[in-house]
C-alpha atoms as a PDB file:
ATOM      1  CA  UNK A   1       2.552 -15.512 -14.648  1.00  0.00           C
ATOM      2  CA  UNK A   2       2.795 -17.804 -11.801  1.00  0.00           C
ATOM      3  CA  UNK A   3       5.060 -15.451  -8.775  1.00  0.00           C
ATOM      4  CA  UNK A   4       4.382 -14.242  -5.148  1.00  0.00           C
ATOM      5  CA  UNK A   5       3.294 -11.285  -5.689  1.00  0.00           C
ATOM      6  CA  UNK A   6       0.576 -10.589  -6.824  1.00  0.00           C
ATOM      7  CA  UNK A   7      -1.074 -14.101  -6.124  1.00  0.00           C
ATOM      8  CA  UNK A   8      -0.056 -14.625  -3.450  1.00  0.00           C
ATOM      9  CA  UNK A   9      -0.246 -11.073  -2.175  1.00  0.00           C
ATOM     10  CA  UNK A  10      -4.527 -11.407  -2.440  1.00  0.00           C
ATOM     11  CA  UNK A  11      -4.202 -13.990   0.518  1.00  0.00           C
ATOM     12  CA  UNK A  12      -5.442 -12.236   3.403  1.00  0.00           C
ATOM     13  CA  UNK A  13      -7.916  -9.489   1.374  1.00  0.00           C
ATOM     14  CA  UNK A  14      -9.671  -9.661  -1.425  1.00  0.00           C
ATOM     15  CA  UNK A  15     -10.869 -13.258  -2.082  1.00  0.00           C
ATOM     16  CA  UNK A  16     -12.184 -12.939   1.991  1.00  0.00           C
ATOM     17  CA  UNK A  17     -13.708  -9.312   1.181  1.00  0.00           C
ATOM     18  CA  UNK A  18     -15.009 -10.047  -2.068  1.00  0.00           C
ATOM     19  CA  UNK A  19     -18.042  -9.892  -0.634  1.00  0.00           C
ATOM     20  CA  UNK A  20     -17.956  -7.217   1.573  1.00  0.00           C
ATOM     21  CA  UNK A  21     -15.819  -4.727  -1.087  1.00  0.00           C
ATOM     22  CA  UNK A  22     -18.265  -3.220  -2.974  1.00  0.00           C
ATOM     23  CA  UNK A  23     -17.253   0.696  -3.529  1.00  0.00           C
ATOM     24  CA  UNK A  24     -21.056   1.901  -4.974  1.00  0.00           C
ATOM     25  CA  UNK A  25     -22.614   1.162  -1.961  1.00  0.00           C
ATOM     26  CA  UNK A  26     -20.515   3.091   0.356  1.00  0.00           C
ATOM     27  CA  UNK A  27     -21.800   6.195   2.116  1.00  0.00           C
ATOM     28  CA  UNK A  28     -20.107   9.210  -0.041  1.00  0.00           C
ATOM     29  CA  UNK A  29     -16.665   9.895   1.363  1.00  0.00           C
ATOM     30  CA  UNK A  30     -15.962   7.440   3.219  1.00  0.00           C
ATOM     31  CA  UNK A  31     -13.204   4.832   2.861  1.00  0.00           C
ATOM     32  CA  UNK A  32     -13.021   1.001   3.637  1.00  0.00           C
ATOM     33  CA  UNK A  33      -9.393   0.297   4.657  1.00  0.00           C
ATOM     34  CA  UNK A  34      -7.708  -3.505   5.221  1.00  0.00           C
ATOM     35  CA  UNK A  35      -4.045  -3.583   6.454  1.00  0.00           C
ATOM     36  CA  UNK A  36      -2.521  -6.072   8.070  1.00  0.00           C
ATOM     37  CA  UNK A  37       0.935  -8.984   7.749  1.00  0.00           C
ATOM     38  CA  UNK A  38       0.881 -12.558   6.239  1.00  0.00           C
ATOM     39  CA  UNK A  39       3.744 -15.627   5.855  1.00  0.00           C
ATOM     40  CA  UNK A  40       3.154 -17.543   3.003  1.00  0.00           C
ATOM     41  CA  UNK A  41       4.966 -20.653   1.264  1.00  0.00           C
ATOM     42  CA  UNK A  42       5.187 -21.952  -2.136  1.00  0.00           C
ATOM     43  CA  UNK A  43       5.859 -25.420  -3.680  1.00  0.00           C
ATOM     44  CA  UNK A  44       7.428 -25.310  -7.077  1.00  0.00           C
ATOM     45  CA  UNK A  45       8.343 -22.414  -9.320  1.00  0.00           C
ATOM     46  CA  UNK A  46       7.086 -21.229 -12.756  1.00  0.00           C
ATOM     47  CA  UNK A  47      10.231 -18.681 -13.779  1.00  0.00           C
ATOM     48  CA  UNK A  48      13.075 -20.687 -12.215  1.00  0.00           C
ATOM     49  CA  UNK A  49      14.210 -24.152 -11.634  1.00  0.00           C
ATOM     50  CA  UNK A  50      13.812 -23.938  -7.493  1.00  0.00           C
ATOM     51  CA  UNK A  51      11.981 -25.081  -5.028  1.00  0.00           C
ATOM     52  CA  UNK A  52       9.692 -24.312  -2.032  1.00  0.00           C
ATOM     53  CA  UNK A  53      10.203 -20.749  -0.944  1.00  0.00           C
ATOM     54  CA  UNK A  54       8.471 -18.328   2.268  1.00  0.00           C
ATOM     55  CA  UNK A  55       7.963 -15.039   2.688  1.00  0.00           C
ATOM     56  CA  UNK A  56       6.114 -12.320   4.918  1.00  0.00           C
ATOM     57  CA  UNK A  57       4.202  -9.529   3.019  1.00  0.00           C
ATOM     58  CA  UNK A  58       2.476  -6.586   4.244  1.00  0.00           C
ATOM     59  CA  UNK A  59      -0.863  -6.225   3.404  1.00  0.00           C
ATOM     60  CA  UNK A  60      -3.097  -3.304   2.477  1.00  0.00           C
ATOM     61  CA  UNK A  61      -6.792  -3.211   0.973  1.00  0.00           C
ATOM     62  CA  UNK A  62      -7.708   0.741   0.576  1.00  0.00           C
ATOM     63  CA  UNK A  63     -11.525   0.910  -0.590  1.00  0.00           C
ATOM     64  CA  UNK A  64     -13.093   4.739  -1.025  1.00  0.00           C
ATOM     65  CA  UNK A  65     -16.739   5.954  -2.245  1.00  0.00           C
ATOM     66  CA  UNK A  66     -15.816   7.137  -5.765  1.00  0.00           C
ATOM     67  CA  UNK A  67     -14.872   3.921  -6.524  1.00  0.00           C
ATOM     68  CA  UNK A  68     -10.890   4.278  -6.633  1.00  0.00           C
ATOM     69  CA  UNK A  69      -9.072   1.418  -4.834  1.00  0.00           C
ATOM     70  CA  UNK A  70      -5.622   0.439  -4.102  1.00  0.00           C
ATOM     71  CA  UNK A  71      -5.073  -3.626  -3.147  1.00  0.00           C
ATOM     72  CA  UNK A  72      -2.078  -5.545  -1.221  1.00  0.00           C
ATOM     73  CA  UNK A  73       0.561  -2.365  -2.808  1.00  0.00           C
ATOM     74  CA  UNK A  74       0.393  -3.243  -6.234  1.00  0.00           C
ATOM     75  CA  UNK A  75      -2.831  -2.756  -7.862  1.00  0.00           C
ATOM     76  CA  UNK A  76      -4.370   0.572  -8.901  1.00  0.00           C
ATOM     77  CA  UNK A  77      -7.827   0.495  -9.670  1.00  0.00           C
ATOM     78  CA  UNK A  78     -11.363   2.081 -10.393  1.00  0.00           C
ATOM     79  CA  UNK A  79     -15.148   0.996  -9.875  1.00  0.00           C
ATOM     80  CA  UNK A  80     -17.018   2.253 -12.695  1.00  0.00           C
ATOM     81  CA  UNK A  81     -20.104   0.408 -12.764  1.00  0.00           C
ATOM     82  CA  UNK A  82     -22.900   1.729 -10.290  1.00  0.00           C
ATOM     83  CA  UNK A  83     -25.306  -1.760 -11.088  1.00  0.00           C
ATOM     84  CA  UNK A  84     -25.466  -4.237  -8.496  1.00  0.00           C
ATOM     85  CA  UNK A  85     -24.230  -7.522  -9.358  1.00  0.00           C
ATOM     86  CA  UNK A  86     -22.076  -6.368 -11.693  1.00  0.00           C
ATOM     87  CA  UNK A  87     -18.045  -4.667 -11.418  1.00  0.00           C
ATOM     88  CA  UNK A  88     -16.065  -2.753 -14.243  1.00  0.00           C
ATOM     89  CA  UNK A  89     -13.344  -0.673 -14.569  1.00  0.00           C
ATOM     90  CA  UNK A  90      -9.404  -0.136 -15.165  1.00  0.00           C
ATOM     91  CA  UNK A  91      -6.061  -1.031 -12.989  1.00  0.00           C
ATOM     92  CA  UNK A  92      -2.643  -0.313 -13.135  1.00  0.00           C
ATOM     93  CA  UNK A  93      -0.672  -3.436 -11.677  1.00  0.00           C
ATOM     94  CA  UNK A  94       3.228  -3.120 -11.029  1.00  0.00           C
ATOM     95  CA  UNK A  95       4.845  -6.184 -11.444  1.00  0.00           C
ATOM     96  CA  UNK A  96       8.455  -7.704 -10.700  1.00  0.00           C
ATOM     97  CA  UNK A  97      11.308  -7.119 -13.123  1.00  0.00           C
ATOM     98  CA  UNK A  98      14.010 -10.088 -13.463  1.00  0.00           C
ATOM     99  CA  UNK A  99      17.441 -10.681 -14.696  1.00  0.00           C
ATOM    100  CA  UNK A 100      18.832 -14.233 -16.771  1.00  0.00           C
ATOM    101  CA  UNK A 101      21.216 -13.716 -13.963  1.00  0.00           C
ATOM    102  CA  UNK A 102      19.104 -12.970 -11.510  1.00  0.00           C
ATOM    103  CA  UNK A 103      19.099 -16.807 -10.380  1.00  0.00           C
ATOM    104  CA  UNK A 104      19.520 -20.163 -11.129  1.00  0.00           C
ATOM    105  CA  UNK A 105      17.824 -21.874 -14.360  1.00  0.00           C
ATOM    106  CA  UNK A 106      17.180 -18.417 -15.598  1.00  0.00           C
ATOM    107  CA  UNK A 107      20.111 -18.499 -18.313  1.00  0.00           C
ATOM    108  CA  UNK A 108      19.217 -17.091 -21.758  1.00  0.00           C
ATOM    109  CA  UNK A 109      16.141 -15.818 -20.494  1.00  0.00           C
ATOM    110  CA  UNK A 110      14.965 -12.312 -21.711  1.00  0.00           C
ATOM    111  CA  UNK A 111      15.273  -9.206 -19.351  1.00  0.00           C
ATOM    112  CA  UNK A 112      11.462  -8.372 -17.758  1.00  0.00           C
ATOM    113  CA  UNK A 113      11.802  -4.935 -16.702  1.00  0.00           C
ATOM    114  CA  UNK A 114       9.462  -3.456 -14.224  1.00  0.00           C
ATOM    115  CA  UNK A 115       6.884  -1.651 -15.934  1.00  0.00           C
ATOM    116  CA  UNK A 116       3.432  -1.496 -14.620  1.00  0.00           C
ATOM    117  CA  UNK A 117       0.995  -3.668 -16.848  1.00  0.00           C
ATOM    118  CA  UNK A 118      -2.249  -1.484 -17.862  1.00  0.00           C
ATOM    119  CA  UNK A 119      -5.692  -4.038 -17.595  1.00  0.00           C
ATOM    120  CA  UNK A 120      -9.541  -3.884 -17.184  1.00  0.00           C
ATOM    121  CA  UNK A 121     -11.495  -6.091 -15.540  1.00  0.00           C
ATOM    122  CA  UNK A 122     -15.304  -7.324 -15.308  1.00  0.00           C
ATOM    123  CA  UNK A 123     -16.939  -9.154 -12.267  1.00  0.00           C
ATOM    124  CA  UNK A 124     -20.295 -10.343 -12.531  1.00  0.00           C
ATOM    125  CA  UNK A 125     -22.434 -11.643  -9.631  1.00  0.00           C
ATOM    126  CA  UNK A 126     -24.418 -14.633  -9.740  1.00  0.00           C
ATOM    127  CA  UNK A 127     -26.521 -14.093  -6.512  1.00  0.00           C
ATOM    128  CA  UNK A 128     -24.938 -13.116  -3.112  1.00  0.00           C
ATOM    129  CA  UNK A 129     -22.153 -15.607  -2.670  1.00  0.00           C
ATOM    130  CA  UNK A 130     -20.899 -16.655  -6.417  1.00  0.00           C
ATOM    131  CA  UNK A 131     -19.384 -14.528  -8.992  1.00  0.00           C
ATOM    132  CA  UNK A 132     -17.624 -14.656 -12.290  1.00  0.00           C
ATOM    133  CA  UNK A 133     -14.582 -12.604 -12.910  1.00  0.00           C
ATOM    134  CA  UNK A 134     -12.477 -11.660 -15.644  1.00  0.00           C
ATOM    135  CA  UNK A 135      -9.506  -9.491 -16.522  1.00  0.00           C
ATOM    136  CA  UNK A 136      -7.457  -8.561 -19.635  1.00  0.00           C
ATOM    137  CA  UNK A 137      -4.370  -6.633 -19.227  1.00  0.00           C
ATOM    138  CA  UNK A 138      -1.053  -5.162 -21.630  1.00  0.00           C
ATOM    139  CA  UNK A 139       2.123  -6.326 -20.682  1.00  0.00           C
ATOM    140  CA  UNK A 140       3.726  -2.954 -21.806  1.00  0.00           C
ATOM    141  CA  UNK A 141       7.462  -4.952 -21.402  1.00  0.00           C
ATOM    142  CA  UNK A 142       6.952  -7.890 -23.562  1.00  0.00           C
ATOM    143  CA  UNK A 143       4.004  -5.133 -25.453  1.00  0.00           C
ATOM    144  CA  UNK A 144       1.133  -8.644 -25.521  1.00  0.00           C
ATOM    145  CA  UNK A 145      -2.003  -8.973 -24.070  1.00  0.00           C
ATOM    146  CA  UNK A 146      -2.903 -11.757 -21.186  1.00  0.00           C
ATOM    147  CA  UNK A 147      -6.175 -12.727 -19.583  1.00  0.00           C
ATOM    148  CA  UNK A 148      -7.818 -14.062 -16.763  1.00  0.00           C
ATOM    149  CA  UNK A 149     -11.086 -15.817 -16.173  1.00  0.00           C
ATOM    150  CA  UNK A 150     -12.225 -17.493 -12.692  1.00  0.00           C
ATOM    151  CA  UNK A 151     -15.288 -18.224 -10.778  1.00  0.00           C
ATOM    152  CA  UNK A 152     -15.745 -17.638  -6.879  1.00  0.00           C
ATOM    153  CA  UNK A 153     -18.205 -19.486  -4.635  1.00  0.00           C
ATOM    154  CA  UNK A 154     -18.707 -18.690  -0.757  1.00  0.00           C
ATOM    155  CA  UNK A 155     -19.861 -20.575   2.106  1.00  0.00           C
ATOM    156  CA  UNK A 156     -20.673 -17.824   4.547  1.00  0.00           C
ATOM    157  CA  UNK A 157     -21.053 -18.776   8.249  1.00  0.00           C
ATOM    158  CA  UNK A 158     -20.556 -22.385   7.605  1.00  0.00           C
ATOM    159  CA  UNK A 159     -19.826 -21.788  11.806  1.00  0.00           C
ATOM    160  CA  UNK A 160     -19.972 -18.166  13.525  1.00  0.00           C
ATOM    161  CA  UNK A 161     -17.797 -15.684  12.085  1.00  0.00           C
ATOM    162  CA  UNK A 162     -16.202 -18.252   9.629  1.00  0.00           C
ATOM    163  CA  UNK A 163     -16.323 -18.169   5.836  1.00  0.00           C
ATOM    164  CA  UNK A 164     -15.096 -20.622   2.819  1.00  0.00           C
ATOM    165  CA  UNK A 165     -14.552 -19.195  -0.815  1.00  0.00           C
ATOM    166  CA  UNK A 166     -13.857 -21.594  -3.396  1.00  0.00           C
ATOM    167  CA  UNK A 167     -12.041 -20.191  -6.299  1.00  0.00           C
ATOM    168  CA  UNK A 168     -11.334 -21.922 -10.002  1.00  0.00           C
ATOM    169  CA  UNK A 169      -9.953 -19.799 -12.945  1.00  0.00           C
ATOM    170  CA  UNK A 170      -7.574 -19.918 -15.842  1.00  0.00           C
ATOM    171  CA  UNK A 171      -4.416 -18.012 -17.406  1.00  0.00           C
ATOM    172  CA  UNK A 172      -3.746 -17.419 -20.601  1.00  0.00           C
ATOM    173  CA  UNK A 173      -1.448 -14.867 -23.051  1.00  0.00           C
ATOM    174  CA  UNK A 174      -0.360 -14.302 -26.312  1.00  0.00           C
ATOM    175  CA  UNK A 175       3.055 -15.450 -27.943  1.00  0.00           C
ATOM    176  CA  UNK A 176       5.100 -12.362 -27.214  1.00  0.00           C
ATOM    177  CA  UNK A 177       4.197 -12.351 -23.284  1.00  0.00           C
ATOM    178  CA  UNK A 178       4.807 -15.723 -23.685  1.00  0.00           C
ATOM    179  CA  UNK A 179       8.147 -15.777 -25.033  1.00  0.00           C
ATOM    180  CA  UNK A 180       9.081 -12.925 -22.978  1.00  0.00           C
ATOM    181  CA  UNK A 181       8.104 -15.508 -19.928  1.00  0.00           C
ATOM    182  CA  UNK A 182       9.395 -19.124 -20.474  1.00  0.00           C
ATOM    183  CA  UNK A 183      11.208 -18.652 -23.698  1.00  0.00           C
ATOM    184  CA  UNK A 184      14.876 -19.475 -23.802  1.00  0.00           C
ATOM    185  CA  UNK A 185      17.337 -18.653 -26.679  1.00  0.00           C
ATOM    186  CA  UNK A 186      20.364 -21.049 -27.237  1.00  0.00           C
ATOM    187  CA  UNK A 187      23.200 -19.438 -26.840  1.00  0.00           C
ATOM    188  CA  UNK A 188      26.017 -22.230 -27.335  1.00  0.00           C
ATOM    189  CA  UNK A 189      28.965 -19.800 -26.248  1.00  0.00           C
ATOM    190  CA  UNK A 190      27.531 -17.947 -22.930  1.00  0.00           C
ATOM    191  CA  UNK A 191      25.491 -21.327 -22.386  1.00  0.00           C
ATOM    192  CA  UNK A 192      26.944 -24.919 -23.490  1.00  0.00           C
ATOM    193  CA  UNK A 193      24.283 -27.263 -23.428  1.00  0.00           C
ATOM    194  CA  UNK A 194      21.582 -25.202 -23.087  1.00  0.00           C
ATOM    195  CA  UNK A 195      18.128 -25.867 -25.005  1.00  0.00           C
ATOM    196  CA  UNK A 196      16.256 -23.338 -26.972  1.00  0.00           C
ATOM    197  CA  UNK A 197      12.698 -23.020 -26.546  1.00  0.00           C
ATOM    198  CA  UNK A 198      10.201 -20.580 -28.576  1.00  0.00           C
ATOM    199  CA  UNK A 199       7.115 -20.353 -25.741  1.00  0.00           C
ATOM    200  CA  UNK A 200       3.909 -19.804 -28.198  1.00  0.00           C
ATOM    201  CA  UNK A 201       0.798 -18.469 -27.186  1.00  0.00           C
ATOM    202  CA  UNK A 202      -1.627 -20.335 -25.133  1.00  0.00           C
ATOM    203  CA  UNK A 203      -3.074 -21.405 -21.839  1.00  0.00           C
ATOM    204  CA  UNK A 204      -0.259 -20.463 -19.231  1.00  0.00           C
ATOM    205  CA  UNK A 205      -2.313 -22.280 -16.153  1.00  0.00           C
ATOM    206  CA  UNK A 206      -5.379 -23.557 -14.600  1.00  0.00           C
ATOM    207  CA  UNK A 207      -6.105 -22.619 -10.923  1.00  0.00           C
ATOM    208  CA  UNK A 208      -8.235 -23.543  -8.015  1.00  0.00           C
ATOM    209  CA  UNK A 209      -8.029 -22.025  -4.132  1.00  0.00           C
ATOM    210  CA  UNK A 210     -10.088 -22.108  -0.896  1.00  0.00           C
ATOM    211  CA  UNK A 211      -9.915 -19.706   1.407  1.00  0.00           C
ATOM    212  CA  UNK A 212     -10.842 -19.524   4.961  1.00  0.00           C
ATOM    213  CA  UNK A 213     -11.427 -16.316   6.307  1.00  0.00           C
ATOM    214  CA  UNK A 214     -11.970 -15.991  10.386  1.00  0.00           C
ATOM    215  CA  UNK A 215     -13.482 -12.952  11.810  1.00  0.00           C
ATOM    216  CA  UNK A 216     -12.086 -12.137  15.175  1.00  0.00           C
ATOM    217  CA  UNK A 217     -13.955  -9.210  15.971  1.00  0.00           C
ATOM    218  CA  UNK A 218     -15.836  -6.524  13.580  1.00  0.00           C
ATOM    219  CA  UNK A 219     -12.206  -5.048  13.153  1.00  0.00           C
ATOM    220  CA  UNK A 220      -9.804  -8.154  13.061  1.00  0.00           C
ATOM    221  CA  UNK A 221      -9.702 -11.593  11.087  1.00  0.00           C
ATOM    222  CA  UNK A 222      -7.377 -14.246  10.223  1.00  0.00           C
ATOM    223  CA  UNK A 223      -7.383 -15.276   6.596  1.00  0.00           C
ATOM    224  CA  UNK A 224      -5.773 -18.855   5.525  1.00  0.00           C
ATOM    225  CA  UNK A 225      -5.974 -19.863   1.915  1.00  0.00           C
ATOM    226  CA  UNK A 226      -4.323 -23.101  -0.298  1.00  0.00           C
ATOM    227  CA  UNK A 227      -4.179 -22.576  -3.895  1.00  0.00           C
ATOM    228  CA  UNK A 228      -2.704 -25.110  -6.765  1.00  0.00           C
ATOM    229  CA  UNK A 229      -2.538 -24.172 -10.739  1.00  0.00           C
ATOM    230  CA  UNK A 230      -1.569 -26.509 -13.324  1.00  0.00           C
ATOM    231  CA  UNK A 231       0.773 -25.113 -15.958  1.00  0.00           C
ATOM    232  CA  UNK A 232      -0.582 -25.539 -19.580  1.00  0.00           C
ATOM    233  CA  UNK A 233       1.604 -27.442 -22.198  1.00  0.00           C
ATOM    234  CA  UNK A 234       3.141 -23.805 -23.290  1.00  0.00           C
ATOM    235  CA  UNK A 235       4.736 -23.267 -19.473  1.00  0.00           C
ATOM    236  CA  UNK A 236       5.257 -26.998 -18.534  1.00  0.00           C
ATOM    237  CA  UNK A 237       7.524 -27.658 -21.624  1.00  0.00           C
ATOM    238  CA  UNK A 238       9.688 -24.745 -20.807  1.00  0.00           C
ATOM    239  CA  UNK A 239      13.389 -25.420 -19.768  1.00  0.00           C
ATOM    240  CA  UNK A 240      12.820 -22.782 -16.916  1.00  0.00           C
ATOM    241  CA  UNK A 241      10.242 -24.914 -15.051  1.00  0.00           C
ATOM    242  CA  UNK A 242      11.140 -27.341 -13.280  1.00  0.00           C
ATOM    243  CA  UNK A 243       7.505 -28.370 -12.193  1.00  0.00           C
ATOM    244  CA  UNK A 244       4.138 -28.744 -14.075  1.00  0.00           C
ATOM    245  CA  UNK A 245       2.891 -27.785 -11.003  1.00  0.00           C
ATOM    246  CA  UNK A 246       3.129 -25.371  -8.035  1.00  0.00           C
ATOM    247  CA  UNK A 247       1.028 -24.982  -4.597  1.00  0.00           C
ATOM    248  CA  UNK A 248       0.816 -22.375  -1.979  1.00  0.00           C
ATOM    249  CA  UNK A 249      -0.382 -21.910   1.293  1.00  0.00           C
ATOM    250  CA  UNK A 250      -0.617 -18.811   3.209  1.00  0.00           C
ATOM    251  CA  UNK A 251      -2.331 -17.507   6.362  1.00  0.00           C
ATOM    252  CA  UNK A 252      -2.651 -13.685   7.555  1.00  0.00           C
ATOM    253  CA  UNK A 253      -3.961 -11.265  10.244  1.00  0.00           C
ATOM    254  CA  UNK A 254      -5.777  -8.354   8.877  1.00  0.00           C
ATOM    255  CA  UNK A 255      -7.216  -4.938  10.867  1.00  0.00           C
ATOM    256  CA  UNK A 256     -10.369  -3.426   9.368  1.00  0.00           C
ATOM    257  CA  UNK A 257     -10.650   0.704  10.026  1.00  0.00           C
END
């Protein structure tokens, strides 16, 4: 699913402090905290027929030695693995609900209601600076299974305090989450003209991001980051999209307890 939140929401923490979060080798009981405001803007939309949109969006990274975290308000998570190089565990991700008449270009759309999505994920490092990640998750509204897989690649003092991460992954989900998503159901009464469309399972996008991450101070940084996906054939064909594309760019200030 291509939305603000939470995609956009990772801006200004964790692709910056991907390399600096690691809960197994903080001291026991201590806590790594992140909080902070960004404005971000978006090119193109993948659940509505609109255009660019901004927003500002608080921001809040919560890291603690047992290897429970909480990142940007919407993910729950835990650290089980105590082997460097290598991240596992579960999360609890809320996620936005929507209406067919919620907006524009959303008619005969099903109803997404807001239940958290239940997921695992598995980060492996290759070296300091690169890593693989992955992550499968349940819908528990359209009750299908997604997945993510991306690799990460930083550039650490490239100048003082400044650091590029380079970030290319890819979406995909099965034909219920699908359908739930982008599918639209002709319904020549409520809707004249509209067009039917069955979504079936499938790549939903490819995605690739830098981000820039500026430290101001041991405490403070500025985060900017650009990312673009590419809607597979599945999302792209959709009557709900009105892009095969969408971009956005986004810049915060974070403060590090």
């Amino acid at each position: 699913m291509i939305k603000l939140s939470p995609l956009l929401l990772l801006l200004a923490c964790a692709p910056a402090l991907a390399d600096e979060a690691r809960v197994a080798m903080l001291p026991d009981g201590s806590t790594d905290m992140y909080v902070g405001m960004a404005v971000g803007a978006r090119l193109g939309s993948a659940d509505l027929n609109g255009h660019g949109r901004g927003s500002v969006m608080p921001l809040l990274q919560v890291e603690w030695a047992n290897g429970i975290f909480i990142a940007n308000l919407s993910t729950l998570g835990l650290h089980l693995s105590t082997t460097p190089g290598l991240e596992y565990g579960p999360y609890l991700e809320t996620r936005d609900n929507r209406h067919p008449n919620d907006r524009r270009g959303l008619a005969g759309t099903e109803t997404i209601e807001g239940n958290p999505n239940l997921g695992a994920f598995v980060n492996y490092y290759l070296g300091a600076e690169a890593r693989l990640t992955s992550s499968l998750y349940y819908d528990s509204n359209a009750q299908g299974i997604g997945l993510h897989v991306g690799l990460q690649k930083s550039l650490p003092n490239i100048l003082p305090h400044h650091t590029l991460t380079f970030s290319l992954g890819l979406s995909a989900a099965d034909g219920r989450v699908m359908r739930q998503r982008y599918g639209v159901t002709a319904d020549a009464e409520r809707y004249p003209g509209l067009r039917g469309y069955r979504a079936t399972a499938g790549l939903s996008s490819v995605d690739g991001g830098v981000n820039w991450n500026w430290k101001l101070s041991p405490s403070w940084m500025i985060n900017t980051a650009v990312n673009a996906s590419r809607f597979g054939a599945t999302v792209a064909d959709s009557p709900t999209v009105s892009r095969s594309s969408v971009v956005s760019v986004s810049t915060g200030l974070a403060y590090r307890f």
